[in-house]
PDB file of N, CA and C in Angstrom:
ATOM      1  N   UNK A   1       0.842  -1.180   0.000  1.00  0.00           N
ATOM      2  CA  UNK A   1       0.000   0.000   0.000  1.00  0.00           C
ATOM      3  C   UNK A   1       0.889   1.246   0.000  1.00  0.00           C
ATOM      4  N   UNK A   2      -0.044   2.436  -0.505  1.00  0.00           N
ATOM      5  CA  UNK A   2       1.050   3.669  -0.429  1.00  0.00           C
ATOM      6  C   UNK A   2       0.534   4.309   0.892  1.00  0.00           C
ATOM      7  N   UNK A   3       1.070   5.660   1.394  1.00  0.00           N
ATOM      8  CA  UNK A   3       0.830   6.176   2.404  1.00  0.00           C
ATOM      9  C   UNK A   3      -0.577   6.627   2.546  1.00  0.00           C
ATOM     10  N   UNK A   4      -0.999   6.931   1.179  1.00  0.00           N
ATOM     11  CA  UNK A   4      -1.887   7.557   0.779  1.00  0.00           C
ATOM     12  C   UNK A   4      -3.274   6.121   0.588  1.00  0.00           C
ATOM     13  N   UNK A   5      -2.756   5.381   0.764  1.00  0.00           N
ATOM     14  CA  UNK A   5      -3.408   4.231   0.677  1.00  0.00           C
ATOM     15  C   UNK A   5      -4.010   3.619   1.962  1.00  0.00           C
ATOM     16  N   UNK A   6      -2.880   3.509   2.890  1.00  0.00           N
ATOM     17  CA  UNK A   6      -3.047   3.471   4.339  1.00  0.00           C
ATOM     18  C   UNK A   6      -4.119   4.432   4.771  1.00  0.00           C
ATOM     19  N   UNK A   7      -4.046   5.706   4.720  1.00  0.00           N
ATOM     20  CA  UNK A   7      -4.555   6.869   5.129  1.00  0.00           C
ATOM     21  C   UNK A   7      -6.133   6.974   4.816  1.00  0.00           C
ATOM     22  N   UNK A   8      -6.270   6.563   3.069  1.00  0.00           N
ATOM     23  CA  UNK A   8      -8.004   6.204   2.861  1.00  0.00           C
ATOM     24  C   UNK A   8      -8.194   4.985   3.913  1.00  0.00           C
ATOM     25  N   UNK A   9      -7.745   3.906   3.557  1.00  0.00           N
ATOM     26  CA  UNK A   9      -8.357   3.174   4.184  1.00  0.00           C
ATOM     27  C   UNK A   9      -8.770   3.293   5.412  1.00  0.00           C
ATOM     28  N   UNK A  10      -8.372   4.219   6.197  1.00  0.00           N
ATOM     29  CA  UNK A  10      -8.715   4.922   7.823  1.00  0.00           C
ATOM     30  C   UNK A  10      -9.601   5.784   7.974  1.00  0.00           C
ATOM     31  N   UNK A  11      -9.840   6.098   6.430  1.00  0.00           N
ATOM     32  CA  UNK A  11     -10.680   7.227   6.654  1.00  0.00           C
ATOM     33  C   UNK A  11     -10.128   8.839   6.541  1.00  0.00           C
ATOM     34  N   UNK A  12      -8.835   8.699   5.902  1.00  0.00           N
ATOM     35  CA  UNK A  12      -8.488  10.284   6.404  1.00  0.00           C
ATOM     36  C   UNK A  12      -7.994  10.255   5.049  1.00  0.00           C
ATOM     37  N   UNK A  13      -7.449  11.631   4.613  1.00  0.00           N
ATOM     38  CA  UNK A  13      -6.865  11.940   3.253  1.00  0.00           C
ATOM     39  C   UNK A  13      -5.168  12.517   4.344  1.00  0.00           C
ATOM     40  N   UNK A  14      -4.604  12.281   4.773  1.00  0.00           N
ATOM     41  CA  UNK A  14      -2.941  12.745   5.524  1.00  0.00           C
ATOM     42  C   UNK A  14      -2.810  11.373   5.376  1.00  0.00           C
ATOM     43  N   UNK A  15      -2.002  11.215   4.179  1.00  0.00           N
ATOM     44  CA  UNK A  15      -0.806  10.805   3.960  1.00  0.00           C
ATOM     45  C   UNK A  15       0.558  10.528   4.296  1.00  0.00           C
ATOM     46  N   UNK A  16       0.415  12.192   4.479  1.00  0.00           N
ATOM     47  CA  UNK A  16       1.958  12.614   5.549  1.00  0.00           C
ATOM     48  C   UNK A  16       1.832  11.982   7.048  1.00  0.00           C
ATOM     49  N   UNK A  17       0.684  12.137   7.348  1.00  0.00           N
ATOM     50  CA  UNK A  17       0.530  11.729   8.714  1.00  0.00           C
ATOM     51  C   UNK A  17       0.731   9.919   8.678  1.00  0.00           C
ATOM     52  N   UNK A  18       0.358   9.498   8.118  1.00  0.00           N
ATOM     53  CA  UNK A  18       1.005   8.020   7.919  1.00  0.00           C
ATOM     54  C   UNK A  18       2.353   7.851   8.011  1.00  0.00           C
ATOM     55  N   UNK A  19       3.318   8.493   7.081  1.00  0.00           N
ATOM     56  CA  UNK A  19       3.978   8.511   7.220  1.00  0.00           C
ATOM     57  C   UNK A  19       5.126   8.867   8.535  1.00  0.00           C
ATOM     58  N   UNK A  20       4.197  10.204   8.931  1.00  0.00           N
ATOM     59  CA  UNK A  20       4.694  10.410  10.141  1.00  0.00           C
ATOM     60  C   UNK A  20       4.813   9.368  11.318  1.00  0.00           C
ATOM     61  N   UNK A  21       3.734   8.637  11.310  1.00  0.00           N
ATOM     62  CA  UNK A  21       3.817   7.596  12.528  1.00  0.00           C
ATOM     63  C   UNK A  21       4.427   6.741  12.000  1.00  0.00           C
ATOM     64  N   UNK A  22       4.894   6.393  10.822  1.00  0.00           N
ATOM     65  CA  UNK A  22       5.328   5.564  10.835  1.00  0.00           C
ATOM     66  C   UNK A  22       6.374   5.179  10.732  1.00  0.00           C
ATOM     67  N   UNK A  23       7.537   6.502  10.954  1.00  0.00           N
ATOM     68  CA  UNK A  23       8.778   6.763  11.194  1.00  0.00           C
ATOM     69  C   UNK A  23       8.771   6.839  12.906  1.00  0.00           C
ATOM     70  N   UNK A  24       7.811   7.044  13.411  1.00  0.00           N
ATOM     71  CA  UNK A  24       7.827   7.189  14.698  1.00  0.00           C
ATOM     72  C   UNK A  24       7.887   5.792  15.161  1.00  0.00           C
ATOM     73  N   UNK A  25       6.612   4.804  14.731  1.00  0.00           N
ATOM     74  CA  UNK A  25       6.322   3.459  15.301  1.00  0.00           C
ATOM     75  C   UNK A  25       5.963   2.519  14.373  1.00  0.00           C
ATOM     76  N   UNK A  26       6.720   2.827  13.160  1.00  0.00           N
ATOM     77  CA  UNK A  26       6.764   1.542  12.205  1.00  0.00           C
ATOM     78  C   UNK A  26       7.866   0.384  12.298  1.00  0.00           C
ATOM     79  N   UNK A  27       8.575   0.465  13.441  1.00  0.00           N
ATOM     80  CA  UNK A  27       9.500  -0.480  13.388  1.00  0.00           C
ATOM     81  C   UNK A  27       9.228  -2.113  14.202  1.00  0.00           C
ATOM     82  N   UNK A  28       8.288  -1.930  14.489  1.00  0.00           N
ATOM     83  CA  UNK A  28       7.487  -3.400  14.907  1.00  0.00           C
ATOM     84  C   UNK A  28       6.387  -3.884  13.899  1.00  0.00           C
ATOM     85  N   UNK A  29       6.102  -3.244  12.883  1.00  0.00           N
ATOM     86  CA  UNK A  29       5.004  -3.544  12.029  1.00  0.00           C
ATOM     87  C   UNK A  29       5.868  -3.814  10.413  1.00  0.00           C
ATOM     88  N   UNK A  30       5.399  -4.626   9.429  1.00  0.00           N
ATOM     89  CA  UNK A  30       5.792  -4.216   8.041  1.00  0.00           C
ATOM     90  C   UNK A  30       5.916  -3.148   7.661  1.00  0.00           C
ATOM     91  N   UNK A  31       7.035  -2.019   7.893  1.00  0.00           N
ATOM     92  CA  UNK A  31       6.981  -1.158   7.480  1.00  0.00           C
ATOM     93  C   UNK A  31       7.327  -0.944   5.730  1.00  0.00           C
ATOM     94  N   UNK A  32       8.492  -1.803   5.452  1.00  0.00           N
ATOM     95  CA  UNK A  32       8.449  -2.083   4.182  1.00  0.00           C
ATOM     96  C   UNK A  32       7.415  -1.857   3.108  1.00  0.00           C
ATOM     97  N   UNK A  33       6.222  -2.221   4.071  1.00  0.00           N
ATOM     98  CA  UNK A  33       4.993  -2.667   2.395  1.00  0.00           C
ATOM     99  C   UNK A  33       4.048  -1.608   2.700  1.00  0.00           C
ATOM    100  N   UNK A  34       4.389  -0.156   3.183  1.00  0.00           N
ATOM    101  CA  UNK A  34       4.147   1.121   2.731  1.00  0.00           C
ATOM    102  C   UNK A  34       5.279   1.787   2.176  1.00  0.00           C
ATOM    103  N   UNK A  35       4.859   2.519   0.847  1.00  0.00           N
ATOM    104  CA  UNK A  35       5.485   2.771  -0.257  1.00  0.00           C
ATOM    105  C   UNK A  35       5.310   4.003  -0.564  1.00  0.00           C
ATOM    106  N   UNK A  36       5.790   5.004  -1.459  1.00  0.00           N
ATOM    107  CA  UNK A  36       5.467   6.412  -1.603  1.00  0.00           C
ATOM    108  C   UNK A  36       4.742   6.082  -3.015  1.00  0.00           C
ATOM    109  N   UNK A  37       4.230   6.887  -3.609  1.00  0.00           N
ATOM    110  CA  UNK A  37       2.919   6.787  -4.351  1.00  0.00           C
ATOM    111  C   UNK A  37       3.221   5.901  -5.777  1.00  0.00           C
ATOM    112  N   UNK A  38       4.579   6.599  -6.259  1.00  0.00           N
ATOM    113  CA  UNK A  38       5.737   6.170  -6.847  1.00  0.00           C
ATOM    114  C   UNK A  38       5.971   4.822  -6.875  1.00  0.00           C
ATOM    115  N   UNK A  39       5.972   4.175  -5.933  1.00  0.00           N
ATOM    116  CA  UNK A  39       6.531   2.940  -5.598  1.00  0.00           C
ATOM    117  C   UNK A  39       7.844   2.246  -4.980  1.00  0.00           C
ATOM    118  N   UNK A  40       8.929   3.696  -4.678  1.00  0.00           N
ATOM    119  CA  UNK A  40       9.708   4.041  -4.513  1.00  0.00           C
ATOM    120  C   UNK A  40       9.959   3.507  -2.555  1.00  0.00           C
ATOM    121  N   UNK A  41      10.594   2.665  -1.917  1.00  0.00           N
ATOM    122  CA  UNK A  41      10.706   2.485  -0.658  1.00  0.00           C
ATOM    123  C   UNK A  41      10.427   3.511   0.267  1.00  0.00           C
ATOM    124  N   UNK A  42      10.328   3.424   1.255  1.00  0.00           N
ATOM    125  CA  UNK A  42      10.371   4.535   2.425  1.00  0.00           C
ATOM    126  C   UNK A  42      12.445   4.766   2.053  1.00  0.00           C
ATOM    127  N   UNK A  43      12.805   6.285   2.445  1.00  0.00           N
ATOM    128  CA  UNK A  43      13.853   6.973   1.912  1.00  0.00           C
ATOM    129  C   UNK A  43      14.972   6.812   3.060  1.00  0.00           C
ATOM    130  N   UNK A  44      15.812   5.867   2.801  1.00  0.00           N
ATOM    131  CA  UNK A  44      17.444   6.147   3.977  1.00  0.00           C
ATOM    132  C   UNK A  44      17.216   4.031   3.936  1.00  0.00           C
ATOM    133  N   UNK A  45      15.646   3.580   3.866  1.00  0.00           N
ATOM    134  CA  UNK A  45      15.845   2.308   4.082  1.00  0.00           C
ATOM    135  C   UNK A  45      15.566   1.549   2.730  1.00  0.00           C
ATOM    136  N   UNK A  46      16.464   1.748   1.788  1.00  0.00           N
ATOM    137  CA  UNK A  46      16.167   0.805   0.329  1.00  0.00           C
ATOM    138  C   UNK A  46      16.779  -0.440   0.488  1.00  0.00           C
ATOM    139  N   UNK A  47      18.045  -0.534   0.613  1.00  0.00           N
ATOM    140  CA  UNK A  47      18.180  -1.819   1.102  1.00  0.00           C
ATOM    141  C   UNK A  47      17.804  -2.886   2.042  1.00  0.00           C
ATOM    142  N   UNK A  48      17.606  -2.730   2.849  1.00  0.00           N
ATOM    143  CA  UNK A  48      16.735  -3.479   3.774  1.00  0.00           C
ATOM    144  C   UNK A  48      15.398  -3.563   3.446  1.00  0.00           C
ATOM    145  N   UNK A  49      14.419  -2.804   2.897  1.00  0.00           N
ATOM    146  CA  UNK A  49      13.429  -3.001   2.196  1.00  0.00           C
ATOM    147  C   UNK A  49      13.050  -3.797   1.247  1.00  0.00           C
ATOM    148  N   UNK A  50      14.739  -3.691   0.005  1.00  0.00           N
ATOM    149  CA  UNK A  50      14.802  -4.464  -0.947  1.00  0.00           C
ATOM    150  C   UNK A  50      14.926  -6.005  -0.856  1.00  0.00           C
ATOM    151  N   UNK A  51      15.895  -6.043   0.407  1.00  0.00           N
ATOM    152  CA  UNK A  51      15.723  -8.091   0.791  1.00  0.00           C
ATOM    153  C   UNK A  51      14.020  -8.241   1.578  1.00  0.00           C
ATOM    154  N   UNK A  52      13.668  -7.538   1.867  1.00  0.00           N
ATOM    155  CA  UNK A  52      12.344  -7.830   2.291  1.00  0.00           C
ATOM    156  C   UNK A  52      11.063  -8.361   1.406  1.00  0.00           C
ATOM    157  N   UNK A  53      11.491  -7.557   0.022  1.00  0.00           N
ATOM    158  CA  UNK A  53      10.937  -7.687  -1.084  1.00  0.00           C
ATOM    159  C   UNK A  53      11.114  -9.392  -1.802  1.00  0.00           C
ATOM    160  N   UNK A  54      12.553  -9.156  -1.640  1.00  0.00           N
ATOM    161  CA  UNK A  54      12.852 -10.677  -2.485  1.00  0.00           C
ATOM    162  C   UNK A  54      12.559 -11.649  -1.247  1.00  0.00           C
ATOM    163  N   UNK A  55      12.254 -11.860  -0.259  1.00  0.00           N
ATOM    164  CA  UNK A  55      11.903 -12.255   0.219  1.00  0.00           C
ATOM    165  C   UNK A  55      10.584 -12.843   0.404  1.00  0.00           C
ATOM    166  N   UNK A  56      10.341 -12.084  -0.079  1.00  0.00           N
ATOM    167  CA  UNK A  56       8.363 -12.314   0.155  1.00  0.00           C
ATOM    168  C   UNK A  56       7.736 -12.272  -1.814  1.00  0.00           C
ATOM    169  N   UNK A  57       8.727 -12.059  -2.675  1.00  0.00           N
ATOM    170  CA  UNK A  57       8.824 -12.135  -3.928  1.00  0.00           C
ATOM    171  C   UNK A  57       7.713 -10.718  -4.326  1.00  0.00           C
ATOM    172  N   UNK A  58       7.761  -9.942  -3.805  1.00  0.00           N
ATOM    173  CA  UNK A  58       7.540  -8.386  -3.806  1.00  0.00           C
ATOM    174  C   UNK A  58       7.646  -8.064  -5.582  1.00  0.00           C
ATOM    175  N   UNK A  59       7.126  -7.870  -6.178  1.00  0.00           N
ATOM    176  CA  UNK A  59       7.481  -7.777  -8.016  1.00  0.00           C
ATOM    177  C   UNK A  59       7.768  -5.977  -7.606  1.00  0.00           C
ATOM    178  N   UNK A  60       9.215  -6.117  -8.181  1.00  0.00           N
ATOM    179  CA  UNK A  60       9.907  -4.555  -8.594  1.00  0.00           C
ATOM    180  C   UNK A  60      10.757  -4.594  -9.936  1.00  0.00           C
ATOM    181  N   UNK A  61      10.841  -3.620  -9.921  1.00  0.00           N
ATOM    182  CA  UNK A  61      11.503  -2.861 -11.539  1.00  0.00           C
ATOM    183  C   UNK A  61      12.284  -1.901 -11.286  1.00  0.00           C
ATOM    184  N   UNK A  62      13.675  -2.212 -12.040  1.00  0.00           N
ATOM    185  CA  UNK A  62      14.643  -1.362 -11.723  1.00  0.00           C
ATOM    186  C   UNK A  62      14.752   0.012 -12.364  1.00  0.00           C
ATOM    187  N   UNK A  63      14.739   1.369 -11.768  1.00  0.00           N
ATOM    188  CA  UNK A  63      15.010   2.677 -12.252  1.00  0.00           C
ATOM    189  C   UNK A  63      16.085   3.082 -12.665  1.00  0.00           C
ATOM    190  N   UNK A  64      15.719   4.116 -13.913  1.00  0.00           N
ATOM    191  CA  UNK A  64      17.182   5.049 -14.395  1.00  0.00           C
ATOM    192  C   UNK A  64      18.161   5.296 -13.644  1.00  0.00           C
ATOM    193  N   UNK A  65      17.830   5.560 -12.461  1.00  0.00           N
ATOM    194  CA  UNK A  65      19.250   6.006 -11.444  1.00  0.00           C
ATOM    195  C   UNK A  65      19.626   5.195 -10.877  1.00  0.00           C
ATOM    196  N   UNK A  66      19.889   3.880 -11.424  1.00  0.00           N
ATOM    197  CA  UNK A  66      20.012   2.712 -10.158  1.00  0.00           C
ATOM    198  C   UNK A  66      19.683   1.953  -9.179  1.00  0.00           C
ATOM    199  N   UNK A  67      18.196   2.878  -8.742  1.00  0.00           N
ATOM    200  CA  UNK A  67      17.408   2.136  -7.801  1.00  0.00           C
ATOM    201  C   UNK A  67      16.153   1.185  -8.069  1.00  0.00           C
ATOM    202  N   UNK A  68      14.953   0.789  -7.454  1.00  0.00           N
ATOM    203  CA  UNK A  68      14.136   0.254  -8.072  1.00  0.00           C
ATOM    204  C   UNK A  68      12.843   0.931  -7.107  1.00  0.00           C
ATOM    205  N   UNK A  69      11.582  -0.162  -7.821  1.00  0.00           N
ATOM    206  CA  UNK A  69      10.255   0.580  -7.446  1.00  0.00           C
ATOM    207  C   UNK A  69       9.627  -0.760  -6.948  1.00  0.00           C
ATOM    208  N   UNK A  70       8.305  -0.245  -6.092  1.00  0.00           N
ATOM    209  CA  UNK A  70       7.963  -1.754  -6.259  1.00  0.00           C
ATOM    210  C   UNK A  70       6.637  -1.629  -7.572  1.00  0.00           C
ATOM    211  N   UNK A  71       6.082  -2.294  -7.847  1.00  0.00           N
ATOM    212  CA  UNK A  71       5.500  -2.376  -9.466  1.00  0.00           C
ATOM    213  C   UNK A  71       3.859  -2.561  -8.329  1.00  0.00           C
ATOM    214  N   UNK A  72       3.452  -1.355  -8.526  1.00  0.00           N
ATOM    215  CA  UNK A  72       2.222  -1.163  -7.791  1.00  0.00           C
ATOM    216  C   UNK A  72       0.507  -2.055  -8.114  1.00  0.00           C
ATOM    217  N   UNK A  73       0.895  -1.561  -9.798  1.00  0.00           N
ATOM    218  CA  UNK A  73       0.144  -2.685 -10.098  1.00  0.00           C
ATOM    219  C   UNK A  73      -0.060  -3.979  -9.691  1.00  0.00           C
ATOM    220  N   UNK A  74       0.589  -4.706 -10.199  1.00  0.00           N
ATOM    221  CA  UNK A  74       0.796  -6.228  -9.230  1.00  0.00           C
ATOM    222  C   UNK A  74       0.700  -6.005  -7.768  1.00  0.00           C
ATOM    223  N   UNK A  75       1.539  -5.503  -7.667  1.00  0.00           N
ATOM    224  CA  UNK A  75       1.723  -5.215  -5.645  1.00  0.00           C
ATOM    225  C   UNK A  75       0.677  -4.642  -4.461  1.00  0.00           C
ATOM    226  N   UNK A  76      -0.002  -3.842  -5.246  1.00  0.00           N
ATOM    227  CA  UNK A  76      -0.974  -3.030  -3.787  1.00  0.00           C
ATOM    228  C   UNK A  76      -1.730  -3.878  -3.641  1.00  0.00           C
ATOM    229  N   UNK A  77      -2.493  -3.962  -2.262  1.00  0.00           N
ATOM    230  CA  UNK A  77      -3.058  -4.372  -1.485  1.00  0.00           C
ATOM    231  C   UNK A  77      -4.546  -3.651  -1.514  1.00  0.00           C
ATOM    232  N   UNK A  78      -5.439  -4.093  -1.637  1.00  0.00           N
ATOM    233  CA  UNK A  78      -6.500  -3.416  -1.649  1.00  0.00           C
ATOM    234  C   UNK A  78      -7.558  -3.824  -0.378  1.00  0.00           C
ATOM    235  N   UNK A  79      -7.928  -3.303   0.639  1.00  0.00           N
ATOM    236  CA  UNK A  79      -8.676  -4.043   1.616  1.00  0.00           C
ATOM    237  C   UNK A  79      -9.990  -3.555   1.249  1.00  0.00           C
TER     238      UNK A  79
END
């Protein structure tokens, strides 16, 4: 899911605020499998995100600058 994804599903349109907690108290939960809209990892943790991915066989696609995304299509979660 994206932040923005999390955030409907609660009922709210803050996004940011997802995010916010979840730099605060995402480190006991999957934080990994919230994503920026992009598809792009949460930012400082790509690697560790990225074995999380191949791990759980997460479908991503690698970007122009070297990094990757996760491929939203396939990937989001819809509750």
């Amino acid at each position: 899911m994206t932040y923005g994804d999390v955030a409907a599903a609660i009922g709210s349109l803050a996004a940011r605020a997802v995010g916010g907690v979840m730099s605060r108290y995402g480190a006991d939960v999957a934080w990994w499998r919230v994503v920026r809209s992009t598809g792009h990892p949460p930012v400082g943790h790509e690697q560790t995100a990225l074995e999380q991915y191949r791990r759980e066989a997460t479908p991503v696609a690698a970007t122009a600058d070297g990094g990757y995304r996760v491929r939203l299509g396939e990937a989001r979660y819809r509750p």
